[in-house]
N, C-alpha and C. Protein backbone atom coordinates (compact mmCIF):
# COMPACT_ATOMS: atom_id res chain seq x y z
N UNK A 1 95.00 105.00 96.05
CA UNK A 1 94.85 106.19 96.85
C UNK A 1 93.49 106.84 96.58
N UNK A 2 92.74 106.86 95.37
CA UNK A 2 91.16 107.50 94.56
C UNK A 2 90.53 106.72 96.21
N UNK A 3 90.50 105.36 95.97
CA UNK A 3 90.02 105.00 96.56
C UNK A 3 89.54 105.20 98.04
N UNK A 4 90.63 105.08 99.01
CA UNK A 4 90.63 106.01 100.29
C UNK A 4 90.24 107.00 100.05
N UNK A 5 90.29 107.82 99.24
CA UNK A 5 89.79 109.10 99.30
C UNK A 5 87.96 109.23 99.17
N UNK A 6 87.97 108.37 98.12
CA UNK A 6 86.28 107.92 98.10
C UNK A 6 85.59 107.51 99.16
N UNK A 7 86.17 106.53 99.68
CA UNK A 7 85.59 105.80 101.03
C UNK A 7 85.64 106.85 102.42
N UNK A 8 86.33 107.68 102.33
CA UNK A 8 86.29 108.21 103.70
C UNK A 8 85.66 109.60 103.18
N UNK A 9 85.38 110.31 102.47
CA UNK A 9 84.43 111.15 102.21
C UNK A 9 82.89 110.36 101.51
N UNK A 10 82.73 109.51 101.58
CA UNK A 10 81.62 108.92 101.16
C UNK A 10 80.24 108.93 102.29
N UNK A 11 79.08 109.42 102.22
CA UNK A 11 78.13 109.36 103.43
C UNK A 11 77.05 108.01 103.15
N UNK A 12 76.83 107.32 104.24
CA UNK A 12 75.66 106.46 103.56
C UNK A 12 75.21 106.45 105.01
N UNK A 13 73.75 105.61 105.17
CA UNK A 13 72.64 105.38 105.83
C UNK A 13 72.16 103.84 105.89
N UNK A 14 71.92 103.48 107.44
CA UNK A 14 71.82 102.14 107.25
C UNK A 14 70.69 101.77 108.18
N UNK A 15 69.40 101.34 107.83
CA UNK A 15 67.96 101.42 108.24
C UNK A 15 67.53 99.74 108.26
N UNK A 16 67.37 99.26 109.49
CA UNK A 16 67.19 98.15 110.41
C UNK A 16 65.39 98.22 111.25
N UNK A 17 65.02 97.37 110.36
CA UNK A 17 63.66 97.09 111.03
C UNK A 17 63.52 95.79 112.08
N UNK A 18 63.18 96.42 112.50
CA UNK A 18 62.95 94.99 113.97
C UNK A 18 61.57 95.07 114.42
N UNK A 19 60.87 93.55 114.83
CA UNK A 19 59.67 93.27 115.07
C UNK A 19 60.19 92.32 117.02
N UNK A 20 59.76 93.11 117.75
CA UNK A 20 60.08 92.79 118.68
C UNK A 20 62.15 93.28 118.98
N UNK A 21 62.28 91.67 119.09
CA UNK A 21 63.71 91.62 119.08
C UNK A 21 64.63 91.29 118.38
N UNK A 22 63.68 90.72 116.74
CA UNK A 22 64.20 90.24 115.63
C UNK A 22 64.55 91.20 114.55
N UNK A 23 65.59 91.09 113.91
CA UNK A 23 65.74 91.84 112.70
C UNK A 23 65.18 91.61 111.67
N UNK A 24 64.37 92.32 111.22
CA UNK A 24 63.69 91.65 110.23
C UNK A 24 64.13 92.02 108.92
N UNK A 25 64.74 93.30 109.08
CA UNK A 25 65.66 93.81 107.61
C UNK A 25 66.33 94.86 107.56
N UNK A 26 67.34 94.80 106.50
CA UNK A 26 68.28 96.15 106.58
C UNK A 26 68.37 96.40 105.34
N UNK A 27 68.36 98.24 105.27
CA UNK A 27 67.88 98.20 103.67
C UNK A 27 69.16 99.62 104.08
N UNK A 28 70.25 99.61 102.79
CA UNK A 28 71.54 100.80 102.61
C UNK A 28 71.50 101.53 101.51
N UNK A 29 71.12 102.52 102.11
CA UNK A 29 71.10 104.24 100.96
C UNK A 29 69.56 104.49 100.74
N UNK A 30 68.34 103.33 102.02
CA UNK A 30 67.01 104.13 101.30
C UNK A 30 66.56 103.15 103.18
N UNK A 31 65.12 103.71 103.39
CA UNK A 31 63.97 103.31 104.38
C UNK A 31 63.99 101.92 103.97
N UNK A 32 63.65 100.94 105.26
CA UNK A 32 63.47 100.01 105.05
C UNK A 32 62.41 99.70 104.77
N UNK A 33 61.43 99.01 104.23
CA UNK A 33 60.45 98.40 104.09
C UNK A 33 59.31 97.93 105.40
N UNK A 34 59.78 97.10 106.31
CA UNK A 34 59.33 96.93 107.03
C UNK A 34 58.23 95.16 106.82
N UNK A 35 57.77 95.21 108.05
CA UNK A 35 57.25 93.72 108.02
C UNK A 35 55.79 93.86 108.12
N UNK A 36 54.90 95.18 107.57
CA UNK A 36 53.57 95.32 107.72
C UNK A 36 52.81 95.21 108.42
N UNK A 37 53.59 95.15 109.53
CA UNK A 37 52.42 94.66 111.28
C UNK A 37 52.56 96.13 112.44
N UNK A 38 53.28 97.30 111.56
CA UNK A 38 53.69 98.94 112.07
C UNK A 38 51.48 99.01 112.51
N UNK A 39 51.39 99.64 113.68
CA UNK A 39 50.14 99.95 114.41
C UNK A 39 50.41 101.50 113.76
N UNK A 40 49.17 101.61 113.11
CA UNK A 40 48.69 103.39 113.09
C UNK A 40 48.14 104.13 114.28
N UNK A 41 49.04 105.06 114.31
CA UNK A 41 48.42 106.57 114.88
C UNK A 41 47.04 106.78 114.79
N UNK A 42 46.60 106.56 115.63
CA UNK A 42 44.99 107.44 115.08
C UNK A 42 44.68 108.53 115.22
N UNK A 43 44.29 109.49 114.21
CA UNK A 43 44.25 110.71 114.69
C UNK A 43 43.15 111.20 115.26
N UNK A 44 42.69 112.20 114.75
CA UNK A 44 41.52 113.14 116.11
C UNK A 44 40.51 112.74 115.29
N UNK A 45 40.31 112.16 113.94
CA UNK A 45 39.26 112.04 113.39
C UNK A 45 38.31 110.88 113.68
N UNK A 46 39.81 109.81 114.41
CA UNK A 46 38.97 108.71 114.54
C UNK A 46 38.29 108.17 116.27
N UNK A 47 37.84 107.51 116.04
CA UNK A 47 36.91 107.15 117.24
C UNK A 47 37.38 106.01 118.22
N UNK A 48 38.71 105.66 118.14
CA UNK A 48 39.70 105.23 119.26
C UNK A 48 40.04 106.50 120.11
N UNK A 49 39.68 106.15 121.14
CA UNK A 49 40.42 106.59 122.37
C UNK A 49 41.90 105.79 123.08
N UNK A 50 41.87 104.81 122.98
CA UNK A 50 43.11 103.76 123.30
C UNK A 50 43.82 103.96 122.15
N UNK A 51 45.60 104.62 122.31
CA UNK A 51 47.07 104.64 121.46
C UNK A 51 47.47 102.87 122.09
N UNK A 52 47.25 101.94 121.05
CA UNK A 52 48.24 100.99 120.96
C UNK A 52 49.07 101.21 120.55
N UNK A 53 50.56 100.36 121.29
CA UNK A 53 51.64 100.56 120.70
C UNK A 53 52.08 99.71 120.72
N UNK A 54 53.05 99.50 118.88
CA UNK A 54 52.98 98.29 118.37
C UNK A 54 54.33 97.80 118.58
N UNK A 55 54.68 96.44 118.08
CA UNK A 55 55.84 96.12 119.01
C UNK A 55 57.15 96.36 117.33
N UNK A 56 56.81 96.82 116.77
CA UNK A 56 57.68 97.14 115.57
C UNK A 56 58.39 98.53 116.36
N UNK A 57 60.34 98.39 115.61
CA UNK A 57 60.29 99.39 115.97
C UNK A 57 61.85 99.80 114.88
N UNK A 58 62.09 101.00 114.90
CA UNK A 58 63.28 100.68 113.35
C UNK A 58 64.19 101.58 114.13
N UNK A 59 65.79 101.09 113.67
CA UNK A 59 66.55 102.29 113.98
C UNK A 59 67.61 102.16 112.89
N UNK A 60 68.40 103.29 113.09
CA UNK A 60 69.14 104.09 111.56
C UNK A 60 69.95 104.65 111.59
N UNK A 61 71.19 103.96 111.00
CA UNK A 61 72.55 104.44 111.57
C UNK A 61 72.97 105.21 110.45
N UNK A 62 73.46 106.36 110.93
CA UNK A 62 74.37 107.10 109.82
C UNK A 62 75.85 107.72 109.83
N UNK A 63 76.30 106.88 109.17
CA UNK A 63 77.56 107.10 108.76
C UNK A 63 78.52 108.67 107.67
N UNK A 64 78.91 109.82 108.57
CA UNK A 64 78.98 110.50 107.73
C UNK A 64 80.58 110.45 107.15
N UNK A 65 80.72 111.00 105.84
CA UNK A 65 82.11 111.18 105.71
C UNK A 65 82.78 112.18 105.86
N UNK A 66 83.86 112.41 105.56
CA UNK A 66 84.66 113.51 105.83
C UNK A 66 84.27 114.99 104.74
N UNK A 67 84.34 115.71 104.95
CA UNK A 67 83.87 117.15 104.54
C UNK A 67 84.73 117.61 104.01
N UNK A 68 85.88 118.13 104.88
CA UNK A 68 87.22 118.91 104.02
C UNK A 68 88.21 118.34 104.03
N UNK A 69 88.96 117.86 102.70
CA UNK A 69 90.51 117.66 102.84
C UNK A 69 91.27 118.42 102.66
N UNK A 70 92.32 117.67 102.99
CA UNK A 70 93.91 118.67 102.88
C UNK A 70 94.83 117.97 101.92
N UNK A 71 94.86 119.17 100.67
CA UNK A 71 95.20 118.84 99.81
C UNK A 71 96.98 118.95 99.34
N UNK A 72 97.29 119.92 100.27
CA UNK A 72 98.52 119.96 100.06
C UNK A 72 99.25 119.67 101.36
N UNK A 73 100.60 120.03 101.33
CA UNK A 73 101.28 119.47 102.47
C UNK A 73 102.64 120.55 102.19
N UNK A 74 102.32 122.22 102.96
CA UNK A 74 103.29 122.84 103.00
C UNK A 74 103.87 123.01 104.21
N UNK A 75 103.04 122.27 105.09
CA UNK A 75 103.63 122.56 106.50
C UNK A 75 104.23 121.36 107.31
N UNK A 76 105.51 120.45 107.26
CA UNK A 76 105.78 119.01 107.89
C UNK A 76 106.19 119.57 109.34
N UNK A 77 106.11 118.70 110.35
CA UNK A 77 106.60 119.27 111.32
C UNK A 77 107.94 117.92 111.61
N UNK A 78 108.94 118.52 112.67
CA UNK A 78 110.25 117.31 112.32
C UNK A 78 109.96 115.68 112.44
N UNK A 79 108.59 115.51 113.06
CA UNK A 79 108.23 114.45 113.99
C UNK A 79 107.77 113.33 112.59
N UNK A 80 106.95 114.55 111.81
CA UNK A 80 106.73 113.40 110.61
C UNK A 80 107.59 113.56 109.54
N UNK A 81 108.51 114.55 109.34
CA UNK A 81 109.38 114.29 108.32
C UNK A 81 110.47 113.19 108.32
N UNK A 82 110.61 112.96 109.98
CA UNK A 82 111.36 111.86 110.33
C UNK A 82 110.35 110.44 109.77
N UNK A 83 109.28 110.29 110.29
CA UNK A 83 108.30 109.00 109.92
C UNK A 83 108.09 109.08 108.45
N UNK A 84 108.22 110.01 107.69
CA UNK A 84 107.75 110.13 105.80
C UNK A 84 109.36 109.02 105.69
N UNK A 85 110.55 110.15 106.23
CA UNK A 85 111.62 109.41 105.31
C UNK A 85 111.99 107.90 105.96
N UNK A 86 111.75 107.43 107.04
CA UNK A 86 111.73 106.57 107.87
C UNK A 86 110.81 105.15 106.98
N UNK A 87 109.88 105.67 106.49
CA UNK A 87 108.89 104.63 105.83
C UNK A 87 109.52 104.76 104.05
N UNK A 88 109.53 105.29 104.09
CA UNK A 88 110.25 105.20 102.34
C UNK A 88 111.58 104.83 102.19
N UNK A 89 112.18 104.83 103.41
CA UNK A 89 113.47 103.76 103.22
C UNK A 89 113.28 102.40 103.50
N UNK A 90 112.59 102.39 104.16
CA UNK A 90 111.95 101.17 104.94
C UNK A 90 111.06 100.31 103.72
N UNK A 91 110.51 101.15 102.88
CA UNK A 91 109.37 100.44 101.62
C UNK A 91 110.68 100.02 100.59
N UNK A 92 111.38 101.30 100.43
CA UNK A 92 112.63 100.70 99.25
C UNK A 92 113.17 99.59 99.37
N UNK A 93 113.83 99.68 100.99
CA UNK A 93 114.74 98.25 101.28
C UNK A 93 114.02 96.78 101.09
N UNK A 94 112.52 96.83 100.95
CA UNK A 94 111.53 95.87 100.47
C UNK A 94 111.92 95.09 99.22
N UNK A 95 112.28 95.68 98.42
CA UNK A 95 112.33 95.03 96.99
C UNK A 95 114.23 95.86 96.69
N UNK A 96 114.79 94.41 96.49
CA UNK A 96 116.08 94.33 96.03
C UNK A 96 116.24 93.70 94.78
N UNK A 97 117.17 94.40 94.22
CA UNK A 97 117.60 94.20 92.95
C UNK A 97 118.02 93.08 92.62
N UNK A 98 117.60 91.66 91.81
CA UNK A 98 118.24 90.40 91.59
C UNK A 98 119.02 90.63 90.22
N UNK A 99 119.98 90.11 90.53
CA UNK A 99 121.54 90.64 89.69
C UNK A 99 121.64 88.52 88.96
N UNK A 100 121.75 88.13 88.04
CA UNK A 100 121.63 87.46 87.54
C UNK A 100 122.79 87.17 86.62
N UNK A 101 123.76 86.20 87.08
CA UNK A 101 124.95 85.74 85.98
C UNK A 101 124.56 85.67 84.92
N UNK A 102 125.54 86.18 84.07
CA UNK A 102 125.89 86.53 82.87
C UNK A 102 126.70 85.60 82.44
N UNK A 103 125.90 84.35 81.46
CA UNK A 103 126.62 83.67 80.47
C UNK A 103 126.68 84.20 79.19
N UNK A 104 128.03 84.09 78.96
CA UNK A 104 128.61 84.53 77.09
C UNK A 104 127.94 83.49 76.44
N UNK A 105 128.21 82.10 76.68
CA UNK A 105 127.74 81.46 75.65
C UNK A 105 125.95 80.62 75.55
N UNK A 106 125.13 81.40 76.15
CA UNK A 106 123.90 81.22 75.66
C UNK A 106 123.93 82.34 74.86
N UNK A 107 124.52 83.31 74.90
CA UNK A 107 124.10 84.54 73.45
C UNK A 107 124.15 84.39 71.98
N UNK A 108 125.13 83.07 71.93
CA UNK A 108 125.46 82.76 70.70
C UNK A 108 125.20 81.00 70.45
N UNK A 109 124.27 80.91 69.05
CA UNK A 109 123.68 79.78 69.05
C UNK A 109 124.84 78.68 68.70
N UNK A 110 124.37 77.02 68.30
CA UNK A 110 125.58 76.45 68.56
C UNK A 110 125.99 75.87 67.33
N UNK A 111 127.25 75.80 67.35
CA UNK A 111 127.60 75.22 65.81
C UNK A 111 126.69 74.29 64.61
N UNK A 112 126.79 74.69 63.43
CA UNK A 112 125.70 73.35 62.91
C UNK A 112 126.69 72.20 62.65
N UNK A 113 126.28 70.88 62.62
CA UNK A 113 127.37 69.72 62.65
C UNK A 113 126.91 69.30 61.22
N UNK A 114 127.97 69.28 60.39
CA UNK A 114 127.73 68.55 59.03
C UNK A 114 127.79 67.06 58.42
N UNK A 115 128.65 66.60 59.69
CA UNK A 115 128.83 65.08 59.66
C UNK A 115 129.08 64.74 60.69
N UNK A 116 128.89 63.51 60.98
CA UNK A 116 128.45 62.42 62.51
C UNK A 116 130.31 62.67 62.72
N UNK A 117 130.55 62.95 63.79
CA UNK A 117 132.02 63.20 63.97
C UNK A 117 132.55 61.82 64.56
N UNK A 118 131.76 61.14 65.11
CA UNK A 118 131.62 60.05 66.04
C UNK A 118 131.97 58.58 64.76
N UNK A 119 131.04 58.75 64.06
CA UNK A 119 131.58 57.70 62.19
C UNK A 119 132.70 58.19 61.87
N UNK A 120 132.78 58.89 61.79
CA UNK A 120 134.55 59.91 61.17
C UNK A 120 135.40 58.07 62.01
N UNK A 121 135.44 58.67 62.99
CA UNK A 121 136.54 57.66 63.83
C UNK A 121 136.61 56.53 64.26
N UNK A 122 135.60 55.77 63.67
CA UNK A 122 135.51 54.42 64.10
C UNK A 122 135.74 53.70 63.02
N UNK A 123 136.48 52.52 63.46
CA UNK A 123 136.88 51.20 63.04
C UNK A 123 136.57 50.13 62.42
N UNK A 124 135.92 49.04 61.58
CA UNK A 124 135.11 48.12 61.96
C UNK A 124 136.17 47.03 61.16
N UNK A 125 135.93 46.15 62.05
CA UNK A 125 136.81 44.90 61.38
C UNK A 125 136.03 43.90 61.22
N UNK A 126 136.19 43.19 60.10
CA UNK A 126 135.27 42.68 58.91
C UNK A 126 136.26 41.21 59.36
């Protein structure tokens, strides 16, 4: 349950450089790097008049998480008190009790034999 709770309040950022129509990389929780072929801005200082524009171009997805939870639960309405007890009978009936015969005599170990009972009773004619 920590878990879900982590993951859905968790925020991260996911930054995709592309050169044309190729991906060239994806970099999670920071700027990507890029493929070093990004065209500079020139500013007013410099002596281009022509803005090339370069065929790099990045985009950046962000994923936010959840902000406020709800920590308690004083208010059920009938719709889910029916679905709470509905699923917890439903999880119980999952796992049944295996009931396992009961032998008396594996509890108690087995006689010790002091003599071959089998020689006791035999015959031999000579």
């Amino acid at each position: 349950m920590s878990l879900v709770v982590l993951f859905s309040t968790m925020s991260f950022t996911i930054d995709m450089h592309y050169c044309g129509d190729t991906l060239v990389e994806t970099a999670f929780f920071h700027k990507a790097k890029g493929c070093g072929m990004e065209m500079e801005i020139p500013t007013s200082n410099s002596d281009c008049s022509v803005i090339n524009k370069g065929c790099c171009s990045e985009k950046q997805i962000i994923v936010k998480g959840q902000d406020e939870l709800q920590l308690t639960f004083v208010k059920l309405s009938f719709e889910k008190q029916i679905f709470v007890s509905s699923f917890v009978y439903s999880y119980l009936s999952l796992f049944e009790i295996e009931v396992k015969p009961s032998n008396s005599f594996l509890e108690y170990p087995p006689p010790i034999i002091v003599k071959k009972l089998y020689k006791l009773d035999e015959t031999y004619l000579i």
